[in-house]
N, C-alpha and C. Protein backbone atom coordinates (compact mmCIF):
# COMPACT_ATOMS: atom_id res chain seq x y z
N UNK A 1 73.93 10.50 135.90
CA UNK A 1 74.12 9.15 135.45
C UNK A 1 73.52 8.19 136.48
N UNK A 2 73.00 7.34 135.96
CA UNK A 2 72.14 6.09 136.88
C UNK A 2 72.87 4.99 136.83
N UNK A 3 72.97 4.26 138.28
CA UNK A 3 73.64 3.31 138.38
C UNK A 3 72.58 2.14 138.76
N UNK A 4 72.61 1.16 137.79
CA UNK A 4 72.06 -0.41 138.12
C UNK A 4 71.76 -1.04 139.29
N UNK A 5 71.23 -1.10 139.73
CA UNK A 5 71.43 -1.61 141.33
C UNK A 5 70.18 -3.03 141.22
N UNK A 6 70.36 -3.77 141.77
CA UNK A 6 69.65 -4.81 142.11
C UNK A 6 68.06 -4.28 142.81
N UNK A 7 68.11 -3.52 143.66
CA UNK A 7 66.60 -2.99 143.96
C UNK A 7 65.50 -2.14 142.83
N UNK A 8 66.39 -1.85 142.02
CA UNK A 8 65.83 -0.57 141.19
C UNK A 8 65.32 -1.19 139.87
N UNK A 9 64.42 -1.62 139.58
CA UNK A 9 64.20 -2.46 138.31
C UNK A 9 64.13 -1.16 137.43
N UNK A 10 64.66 -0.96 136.06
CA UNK A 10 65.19 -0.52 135.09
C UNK A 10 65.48 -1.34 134.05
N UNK A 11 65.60 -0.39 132.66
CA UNK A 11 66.38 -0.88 130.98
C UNK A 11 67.67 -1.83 131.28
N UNK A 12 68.36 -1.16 132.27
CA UNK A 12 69.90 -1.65 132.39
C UNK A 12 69.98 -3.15 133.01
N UNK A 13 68.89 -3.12 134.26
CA UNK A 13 68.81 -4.23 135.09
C UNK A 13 68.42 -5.65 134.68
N UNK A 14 67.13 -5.53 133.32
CA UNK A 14 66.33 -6.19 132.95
C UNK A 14 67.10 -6.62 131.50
N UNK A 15 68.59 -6.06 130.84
CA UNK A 15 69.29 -6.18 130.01
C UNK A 15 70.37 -7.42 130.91
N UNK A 16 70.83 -6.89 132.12
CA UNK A 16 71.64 -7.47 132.76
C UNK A 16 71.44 -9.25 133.05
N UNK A 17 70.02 -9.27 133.26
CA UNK A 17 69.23 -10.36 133.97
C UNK A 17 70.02 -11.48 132.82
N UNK A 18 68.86 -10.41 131.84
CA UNK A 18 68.97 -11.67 130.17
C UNK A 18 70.22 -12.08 129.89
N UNK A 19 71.36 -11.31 129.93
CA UNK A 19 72.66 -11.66 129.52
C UNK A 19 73.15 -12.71 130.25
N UNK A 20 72.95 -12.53 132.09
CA UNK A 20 73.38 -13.36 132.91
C UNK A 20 72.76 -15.25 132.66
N UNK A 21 71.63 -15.05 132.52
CA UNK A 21 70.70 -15.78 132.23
C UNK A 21 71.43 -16.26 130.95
N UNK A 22 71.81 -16.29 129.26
CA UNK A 22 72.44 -16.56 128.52
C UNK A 22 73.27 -17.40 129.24
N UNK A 23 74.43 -16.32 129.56
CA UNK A 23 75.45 -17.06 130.21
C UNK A 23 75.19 -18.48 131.25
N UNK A 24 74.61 -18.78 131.97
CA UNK A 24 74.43 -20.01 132.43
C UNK A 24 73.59 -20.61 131.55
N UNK A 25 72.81 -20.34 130.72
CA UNK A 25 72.65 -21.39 129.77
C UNK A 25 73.67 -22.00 129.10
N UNK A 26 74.41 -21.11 128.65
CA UNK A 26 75.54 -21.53 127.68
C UNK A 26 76.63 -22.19 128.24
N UNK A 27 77.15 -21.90 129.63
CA UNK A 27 77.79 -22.75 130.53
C UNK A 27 77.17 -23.85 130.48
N UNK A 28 75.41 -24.17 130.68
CA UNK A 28 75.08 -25.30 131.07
C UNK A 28 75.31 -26.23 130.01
N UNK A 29 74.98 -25.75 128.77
CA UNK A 29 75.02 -26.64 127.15
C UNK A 29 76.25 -26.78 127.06
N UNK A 30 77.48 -26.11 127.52
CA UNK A 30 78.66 -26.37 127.46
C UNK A 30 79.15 -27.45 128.26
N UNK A 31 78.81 -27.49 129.12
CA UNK A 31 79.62 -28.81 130.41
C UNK A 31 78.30 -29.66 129.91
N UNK A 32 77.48 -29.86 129.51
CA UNK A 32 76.71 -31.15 129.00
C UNK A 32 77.17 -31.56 127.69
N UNK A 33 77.65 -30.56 127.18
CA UNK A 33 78.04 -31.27 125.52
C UNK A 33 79.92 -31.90 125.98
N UNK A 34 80.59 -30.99 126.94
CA UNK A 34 81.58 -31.49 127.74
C UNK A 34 81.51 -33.14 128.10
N UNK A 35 80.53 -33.22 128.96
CA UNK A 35 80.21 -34.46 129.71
C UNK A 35 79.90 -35.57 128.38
N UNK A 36 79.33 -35.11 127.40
CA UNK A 36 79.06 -35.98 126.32
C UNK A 36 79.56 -36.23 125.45
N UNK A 37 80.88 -35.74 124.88
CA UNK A 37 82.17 -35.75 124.39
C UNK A 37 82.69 -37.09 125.07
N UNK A 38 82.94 -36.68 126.12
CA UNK A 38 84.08 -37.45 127.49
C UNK A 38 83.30 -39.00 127.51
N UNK A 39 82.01 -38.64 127.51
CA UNK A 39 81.44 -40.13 127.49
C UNK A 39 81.66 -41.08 125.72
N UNK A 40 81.09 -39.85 124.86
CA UNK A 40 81.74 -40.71 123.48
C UNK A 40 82.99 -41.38 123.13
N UNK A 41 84.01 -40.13 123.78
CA UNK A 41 85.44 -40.86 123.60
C UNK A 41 85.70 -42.04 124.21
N UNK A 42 85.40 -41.80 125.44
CA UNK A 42 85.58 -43.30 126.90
C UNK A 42 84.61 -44.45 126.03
N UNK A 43 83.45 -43.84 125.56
CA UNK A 43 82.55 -45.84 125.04
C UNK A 43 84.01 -45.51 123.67
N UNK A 44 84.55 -45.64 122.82
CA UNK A 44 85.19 -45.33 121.57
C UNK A 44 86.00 -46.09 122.10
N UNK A 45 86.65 -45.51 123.03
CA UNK A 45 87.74 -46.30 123.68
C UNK A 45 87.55 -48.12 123.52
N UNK A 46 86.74 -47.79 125.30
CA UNK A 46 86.46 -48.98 125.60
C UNK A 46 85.88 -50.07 124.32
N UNK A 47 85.21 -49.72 123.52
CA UNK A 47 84.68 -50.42 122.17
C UNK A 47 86.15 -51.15 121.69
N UNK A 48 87.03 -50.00 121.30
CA UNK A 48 88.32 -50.68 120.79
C UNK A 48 89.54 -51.58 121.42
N UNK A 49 89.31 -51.41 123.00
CA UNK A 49 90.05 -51.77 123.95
C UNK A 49 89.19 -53.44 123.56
N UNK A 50 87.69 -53.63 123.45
CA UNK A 50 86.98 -54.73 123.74
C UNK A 50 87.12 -55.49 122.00
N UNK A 51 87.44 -54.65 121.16
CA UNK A 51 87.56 -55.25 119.50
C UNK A 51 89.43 -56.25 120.03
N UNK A 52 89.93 -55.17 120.26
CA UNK A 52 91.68 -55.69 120.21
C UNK A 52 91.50 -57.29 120.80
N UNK A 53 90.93 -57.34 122.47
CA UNK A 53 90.45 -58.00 123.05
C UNK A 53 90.45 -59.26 122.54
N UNK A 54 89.25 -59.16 121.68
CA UNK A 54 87.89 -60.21 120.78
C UNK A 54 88.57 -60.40 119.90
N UNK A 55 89.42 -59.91 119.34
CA UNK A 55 90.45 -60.50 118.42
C UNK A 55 91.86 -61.60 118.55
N UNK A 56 91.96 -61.52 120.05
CA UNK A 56 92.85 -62.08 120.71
C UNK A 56 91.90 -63.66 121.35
N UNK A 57 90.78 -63.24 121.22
CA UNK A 57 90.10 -64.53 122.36
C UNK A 57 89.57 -65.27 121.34
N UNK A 58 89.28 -66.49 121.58
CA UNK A 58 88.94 -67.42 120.49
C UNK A 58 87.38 -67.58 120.73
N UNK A 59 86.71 -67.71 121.85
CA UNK A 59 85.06 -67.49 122.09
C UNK A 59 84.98 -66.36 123.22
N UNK A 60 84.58 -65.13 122.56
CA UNK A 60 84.35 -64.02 123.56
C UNK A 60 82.60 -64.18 124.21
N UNK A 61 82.10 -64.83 123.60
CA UNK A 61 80.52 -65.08 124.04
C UNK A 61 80.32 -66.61 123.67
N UNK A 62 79.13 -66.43 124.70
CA UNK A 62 78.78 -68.38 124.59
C UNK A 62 77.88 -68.00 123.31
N UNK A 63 77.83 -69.79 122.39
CA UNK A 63 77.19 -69.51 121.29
C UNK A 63 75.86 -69.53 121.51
N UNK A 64 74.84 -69.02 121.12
CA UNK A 64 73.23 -69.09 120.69
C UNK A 64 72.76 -70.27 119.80
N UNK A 65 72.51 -70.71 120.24
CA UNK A 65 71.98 -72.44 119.64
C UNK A 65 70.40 -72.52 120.03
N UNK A 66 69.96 -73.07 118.63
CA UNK A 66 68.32 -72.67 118.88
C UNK A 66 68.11 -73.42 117.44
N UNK A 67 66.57 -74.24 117.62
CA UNK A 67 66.40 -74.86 116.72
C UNK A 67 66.00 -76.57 116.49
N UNK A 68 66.15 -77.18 115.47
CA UNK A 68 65.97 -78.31 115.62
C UNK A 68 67.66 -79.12 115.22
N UNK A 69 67.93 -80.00 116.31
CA UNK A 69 69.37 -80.61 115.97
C UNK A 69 69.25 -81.61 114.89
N UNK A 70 68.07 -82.13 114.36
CA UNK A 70 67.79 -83.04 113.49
C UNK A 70 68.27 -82.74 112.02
N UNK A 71 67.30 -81.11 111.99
CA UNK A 71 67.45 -80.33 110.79
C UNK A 71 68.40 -81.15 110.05
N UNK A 72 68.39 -80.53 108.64
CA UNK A 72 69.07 -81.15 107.78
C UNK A 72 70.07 -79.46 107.04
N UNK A 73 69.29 -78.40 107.30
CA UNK A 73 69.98 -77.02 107.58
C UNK A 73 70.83 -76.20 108.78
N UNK A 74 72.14 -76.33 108.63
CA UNK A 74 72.48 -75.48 109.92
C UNK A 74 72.97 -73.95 109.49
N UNK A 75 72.26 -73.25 110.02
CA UNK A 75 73.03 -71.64 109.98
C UNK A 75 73.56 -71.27 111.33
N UNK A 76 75.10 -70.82 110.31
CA UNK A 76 76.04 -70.42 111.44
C UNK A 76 76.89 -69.29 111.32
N UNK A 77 77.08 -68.49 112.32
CA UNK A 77 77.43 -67.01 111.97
C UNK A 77 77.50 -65.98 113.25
N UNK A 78 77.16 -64.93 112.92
CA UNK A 78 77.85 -64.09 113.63
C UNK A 78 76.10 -63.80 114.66
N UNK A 79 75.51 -62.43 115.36
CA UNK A 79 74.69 -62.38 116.27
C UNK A 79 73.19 -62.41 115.08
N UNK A 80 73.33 -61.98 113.67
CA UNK A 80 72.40 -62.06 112.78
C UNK A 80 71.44 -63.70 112.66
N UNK A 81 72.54 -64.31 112.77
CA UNK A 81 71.76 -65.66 112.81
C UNK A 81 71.36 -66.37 114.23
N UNK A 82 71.75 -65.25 114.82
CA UNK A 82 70.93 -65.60 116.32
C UNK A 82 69.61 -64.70 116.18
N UNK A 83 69.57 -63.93 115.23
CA UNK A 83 68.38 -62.89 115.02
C UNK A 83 67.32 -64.08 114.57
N UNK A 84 67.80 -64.31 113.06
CA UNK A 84 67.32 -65.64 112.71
C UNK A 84 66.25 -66.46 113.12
N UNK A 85 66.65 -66.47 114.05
CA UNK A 85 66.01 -67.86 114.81
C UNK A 85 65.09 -67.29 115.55
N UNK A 86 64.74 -66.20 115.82
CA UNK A 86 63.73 -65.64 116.61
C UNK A 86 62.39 -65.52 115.25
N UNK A 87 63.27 -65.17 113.75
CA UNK A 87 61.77 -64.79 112.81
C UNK A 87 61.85 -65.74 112.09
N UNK A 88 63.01 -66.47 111.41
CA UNK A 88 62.49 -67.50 111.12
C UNK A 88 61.57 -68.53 110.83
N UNK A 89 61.24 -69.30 110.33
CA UNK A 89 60.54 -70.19 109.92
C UNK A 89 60.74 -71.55 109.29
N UNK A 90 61.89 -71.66 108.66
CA UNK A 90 62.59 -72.40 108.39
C UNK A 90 63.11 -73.76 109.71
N UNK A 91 63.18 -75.12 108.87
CA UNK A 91 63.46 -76.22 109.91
C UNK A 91 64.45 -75.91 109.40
N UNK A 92 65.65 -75.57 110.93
CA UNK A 92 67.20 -75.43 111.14
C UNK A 92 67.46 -75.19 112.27
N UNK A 93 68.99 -75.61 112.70
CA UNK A 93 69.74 -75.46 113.60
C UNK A 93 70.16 -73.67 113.42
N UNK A 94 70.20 -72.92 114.74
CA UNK A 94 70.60 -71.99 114.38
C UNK A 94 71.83 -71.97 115.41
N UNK A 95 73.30 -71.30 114.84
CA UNK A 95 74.40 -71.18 115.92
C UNK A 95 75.09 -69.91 115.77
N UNK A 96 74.33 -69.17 116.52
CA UNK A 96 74.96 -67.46 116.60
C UNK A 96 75.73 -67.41 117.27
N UNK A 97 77.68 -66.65 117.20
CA UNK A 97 77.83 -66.34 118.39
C UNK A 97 77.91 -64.28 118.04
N UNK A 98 77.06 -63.95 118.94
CA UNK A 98 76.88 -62.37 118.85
C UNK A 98 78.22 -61.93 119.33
N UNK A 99 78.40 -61.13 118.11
CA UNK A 99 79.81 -60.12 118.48
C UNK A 99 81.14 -60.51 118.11
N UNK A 100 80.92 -61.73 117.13
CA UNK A 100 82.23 -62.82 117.12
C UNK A 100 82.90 -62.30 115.43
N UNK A 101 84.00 -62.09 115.65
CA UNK A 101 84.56 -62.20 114.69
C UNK A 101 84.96 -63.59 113.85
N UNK A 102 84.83 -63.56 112.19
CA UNK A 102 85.00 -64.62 111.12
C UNK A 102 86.03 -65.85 111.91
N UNK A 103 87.35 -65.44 112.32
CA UNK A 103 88.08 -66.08 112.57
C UNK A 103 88.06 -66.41 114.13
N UNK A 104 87.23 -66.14 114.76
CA UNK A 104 86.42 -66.84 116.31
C UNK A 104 85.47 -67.34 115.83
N UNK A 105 84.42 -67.73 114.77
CA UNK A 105 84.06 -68.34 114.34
C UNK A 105 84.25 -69.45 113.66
N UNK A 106 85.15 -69.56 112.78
CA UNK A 106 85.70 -70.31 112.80
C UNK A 106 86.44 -71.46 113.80
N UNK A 107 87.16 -70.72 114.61
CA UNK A 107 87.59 -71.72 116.07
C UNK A 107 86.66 -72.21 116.38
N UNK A 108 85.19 -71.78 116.46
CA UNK A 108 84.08 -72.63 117.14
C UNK A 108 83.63 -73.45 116.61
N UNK A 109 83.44 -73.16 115.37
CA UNK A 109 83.05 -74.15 114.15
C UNK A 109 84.14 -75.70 114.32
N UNK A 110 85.43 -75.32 114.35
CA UNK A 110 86.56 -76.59 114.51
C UNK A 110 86.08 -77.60 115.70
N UNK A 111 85.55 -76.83 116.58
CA UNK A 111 85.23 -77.54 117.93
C UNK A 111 83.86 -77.71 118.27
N UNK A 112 82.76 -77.26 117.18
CA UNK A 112 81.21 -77.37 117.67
C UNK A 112 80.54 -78.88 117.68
N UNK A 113 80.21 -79.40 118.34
CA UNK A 113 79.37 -80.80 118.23
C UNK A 113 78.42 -80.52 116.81
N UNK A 114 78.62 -81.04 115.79
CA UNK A 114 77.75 -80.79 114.75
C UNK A 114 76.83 -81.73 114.54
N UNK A 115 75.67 -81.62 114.22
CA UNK A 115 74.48 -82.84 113.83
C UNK A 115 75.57 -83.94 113.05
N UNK A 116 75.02 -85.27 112.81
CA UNK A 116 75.64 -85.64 112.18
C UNK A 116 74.87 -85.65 111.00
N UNK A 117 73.79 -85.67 110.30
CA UNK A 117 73.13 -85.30 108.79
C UNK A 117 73.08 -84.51 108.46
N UNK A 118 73.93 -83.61 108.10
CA UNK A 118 73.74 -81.72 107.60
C UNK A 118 73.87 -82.40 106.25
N UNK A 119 72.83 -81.68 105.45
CA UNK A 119 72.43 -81.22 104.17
C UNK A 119 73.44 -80.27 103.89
N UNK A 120 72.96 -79.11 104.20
CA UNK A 120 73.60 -77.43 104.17
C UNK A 120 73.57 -76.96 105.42
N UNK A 121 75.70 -76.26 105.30
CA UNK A 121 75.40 -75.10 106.44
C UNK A 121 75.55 -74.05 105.54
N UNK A 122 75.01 -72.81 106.12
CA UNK A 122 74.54 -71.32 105.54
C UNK A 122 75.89 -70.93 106.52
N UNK A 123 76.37 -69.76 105.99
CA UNK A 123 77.27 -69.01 106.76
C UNK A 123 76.86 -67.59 106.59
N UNK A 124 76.61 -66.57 107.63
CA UNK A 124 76.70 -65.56 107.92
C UNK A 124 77.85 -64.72 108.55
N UNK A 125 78.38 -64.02 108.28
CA UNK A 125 79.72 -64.12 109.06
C UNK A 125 80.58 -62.55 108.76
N UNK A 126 81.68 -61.88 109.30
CA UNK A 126 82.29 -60.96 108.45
C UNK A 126 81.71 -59.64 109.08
N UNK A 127 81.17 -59.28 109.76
CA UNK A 127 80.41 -57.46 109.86
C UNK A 127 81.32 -57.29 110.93
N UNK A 128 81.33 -57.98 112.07
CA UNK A 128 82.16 -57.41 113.31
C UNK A 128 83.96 -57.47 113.02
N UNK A 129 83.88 -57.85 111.88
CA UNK A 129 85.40 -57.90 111.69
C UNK A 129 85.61 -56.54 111.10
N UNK A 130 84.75 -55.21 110.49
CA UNK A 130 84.52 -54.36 110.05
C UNK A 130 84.62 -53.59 111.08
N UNK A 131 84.09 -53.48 112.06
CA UNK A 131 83.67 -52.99 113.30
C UNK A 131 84.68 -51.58 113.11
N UNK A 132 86.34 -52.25 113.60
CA UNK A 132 87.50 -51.71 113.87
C UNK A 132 87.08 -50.30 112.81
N UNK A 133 87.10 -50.44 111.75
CA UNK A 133 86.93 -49.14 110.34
C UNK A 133 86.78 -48.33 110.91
N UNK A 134 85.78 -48.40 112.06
CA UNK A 134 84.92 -46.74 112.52
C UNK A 134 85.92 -46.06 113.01
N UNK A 135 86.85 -46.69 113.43
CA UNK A 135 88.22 -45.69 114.37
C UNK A 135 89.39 -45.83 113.67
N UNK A 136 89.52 -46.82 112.76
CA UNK A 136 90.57 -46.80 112.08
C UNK A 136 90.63 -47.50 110.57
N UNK A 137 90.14 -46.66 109.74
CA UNK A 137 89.58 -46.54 108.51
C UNK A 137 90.91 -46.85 107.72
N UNK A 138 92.21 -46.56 108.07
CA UNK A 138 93.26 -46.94 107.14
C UNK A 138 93.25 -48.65 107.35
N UNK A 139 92.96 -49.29 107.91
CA UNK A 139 92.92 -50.38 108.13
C UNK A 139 92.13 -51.30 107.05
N UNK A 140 91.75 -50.59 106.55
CA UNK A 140 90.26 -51.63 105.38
C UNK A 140 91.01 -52.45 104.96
N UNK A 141 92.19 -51.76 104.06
CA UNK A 141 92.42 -53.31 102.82
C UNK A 141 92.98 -54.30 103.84
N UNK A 142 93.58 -54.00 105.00
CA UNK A 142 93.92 -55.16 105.45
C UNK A 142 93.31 -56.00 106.07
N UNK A 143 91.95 -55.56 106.87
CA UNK A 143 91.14 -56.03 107.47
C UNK A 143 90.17 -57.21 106.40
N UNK A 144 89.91 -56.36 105.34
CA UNK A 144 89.12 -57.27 104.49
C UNK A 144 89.88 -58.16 103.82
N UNK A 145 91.39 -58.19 103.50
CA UNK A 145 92.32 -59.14 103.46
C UNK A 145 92.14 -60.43 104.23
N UNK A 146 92.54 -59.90 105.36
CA UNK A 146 92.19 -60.95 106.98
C UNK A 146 90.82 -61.67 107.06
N UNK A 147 89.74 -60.83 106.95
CA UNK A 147 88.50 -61.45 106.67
C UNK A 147 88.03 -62.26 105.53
N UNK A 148 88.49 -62.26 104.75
CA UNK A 148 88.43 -62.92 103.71
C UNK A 148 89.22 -64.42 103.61
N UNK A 149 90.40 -64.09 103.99
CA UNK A 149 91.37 -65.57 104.48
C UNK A 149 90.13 -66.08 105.71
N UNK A 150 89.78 -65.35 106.42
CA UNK A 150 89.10 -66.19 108.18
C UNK A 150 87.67 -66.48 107.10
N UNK A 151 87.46 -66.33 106.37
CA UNK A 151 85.99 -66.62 105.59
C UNK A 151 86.32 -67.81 104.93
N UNK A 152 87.13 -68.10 104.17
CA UNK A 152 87.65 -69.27 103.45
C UNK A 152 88.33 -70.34 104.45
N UNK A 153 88.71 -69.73 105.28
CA UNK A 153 88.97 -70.89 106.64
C UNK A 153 87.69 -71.71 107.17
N UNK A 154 86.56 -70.55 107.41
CA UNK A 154 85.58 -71.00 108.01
C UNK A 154 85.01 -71.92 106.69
N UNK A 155 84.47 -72.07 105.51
CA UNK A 155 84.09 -72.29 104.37
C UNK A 155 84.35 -74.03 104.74
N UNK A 156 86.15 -74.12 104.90
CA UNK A 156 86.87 -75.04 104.88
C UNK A 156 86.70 -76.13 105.86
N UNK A 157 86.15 -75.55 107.37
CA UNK A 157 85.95 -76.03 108.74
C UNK A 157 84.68 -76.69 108.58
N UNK A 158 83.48 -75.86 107.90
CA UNK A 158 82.41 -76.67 107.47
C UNK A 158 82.29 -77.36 106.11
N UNK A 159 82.85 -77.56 105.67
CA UNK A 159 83.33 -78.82 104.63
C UNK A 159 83.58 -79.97 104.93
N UNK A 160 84.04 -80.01 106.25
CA UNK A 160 84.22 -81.05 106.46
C UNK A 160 83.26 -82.54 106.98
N UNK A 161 82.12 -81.40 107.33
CA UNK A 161 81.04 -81.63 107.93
C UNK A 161 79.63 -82.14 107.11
N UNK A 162 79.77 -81.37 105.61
CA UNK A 162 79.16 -81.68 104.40
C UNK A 162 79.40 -81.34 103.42
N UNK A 163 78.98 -81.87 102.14
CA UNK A 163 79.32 -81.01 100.82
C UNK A 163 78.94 -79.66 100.35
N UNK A 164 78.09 -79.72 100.98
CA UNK A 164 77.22 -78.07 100.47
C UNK A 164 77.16 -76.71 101.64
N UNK A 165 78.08 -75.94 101.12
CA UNK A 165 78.27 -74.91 102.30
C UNK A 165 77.90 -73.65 101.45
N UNK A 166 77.01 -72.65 101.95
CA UNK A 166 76.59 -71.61 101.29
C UNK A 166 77.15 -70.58 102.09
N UNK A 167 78.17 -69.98 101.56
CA UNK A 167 78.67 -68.09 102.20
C UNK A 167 77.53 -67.11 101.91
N UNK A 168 77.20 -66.43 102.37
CA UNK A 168 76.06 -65.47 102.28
C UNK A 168 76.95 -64.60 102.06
N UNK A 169 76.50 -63.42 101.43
CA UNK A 169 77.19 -62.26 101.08
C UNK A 169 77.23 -61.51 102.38
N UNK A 170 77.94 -60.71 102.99
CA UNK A 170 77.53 -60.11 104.44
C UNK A 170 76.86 -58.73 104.22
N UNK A 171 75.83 -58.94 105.43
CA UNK A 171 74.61 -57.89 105.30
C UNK A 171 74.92 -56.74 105.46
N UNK A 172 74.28 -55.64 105.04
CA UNK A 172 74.94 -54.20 105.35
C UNK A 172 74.82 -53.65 106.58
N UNK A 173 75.63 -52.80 107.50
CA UNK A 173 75.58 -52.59 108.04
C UNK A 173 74.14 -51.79 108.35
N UNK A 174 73.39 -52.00 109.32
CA UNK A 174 72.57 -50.85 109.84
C UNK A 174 72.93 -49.53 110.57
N UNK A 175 71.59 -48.80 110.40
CA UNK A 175 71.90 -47.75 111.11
C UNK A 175 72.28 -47.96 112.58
N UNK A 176 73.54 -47.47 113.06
CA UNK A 176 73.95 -47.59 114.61
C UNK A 176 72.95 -46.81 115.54
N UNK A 177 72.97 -46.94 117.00
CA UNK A 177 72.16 -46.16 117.67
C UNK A 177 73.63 -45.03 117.79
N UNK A 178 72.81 -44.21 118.61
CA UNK A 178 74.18 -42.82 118.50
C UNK A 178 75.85 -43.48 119.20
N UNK A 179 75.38 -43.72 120.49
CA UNK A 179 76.82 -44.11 121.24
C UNK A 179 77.53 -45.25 120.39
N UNK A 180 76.85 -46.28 118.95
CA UNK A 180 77.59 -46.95 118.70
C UNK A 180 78.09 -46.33 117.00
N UNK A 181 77.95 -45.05 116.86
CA UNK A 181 78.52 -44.53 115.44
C UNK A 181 79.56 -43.90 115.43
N UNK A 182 80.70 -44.43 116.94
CA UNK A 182 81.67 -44.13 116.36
C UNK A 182 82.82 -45.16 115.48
N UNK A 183 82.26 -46.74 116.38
CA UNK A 183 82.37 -47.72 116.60
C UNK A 183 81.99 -48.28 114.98
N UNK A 184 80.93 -48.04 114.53
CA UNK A 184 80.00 -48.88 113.05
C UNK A 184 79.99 -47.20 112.22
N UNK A 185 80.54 -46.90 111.29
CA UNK A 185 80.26 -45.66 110.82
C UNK A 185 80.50 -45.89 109.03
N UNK A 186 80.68 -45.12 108.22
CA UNK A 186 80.34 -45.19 106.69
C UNK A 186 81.88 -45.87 106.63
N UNK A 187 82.88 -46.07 107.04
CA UNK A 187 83.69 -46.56 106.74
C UNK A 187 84.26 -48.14 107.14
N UNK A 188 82.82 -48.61 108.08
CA UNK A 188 82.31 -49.89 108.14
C UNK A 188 81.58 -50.32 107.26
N UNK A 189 80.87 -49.49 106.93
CA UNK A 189 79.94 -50.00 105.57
C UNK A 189 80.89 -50.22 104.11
N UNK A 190 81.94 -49.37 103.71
CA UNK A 190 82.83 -49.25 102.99
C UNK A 190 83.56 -50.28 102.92
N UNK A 191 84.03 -50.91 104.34
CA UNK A 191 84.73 -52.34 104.47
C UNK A 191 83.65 -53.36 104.33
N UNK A 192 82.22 -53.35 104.85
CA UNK A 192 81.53 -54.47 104.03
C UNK A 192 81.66 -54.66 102.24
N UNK A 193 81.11 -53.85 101.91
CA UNK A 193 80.63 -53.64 100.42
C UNK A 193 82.29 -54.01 99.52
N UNK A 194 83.30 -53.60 100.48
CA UNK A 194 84.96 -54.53 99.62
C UNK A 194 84.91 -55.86 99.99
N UNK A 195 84.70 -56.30 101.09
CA UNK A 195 84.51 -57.67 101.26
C UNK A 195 83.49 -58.26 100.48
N UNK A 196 82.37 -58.24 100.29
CA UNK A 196 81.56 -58.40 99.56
C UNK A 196 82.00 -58.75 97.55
């Protein structure tokens, strides 16, 4: 009987290598898919730790204002109409605040210096109030409940300002990049399309 030995290259030795070899691969794909778990859960977290947050704060970001103050159009809304204003073409005021929920929008709206000749404000508004779905999907009817009251609030805040206020239907969600699909997932899109 022949015994394996590290000096003696052989069937047994060159079987041994490969297996060993496996094995730290598979350790290695293991503590990296480990490490990448641990990081999904921790951003998941922190995402929801920063929604609870933003729900509690009345301006979590300064607004994006861009445009002409003259305009006789103001669009106002959530980070989309800060998109807006970059492709745009249209003479308008644009007032994004990115990341803001309907009803922090609203608060800003109560307190924004508004032109004084608005024609029409456009409202964009409603996706980040969805957000929450991705982690907690039993939440829809109430969320789109809530959003819907903070939509007719906001409606109400710019009324006051002119006669003609246009709600936009809210846009569908896009595809997330990876670290943010746990955060925006089909059951964000599910809470748009009920709000809607």
């Amino acid at each position: 009987m022949t015994e394996c030995c590290p000096n003696v290259p052989g069937e047994n030795q060159d079987r041994m290598s490969y297996v060993s070899m496996n094995r730290t691969q598979i350790t290695a794909v293991l503590m990296l898919t480990a490490r990448f778990a641990l990081r999904i859960g921790l951003s998941g977290y922190l995402s929801l730790r920063f929604y609870e947050r933003s729900l509690q704060a009345q301006f979590p970001v300064e607004p994006f204002v861009q445009g002409n103050r003259a305009a006789r159009t103001v669009f106002i809304g959530d980070s989309r109409v800060a998109q807006w204003a970059e492709h745009d073409r249209l003479d308008g005021l644009y007032v994004g605040f990115p990341g803001a929920t309907a009803s922090q929008i609203t608060a800003a709206a109560r307190v924004f210096n508004w032109p004084t000749d608005i024609g029409t404000i456009v409202i964009q508004a409603g996706v980040n109030d969805m957000r929450i779905l991705g982690m907690r999907p039993e939440l829809r009817d109430s969320r789109v409940a809530a959003t819907h009251g903070d939509l007719v609030a906001l409606v109400e805040a710019c009324l006051k300002h002119t006669r003609e206020v246009i709600l936009l239907r809210v846009l569908p969600v896009g595809d997330p990049q990876l670290i943010r699909m746990i955060v925006w997932s089909n059951a964000s899109a599910d809470g748009v399309a009920q709000l809607n």
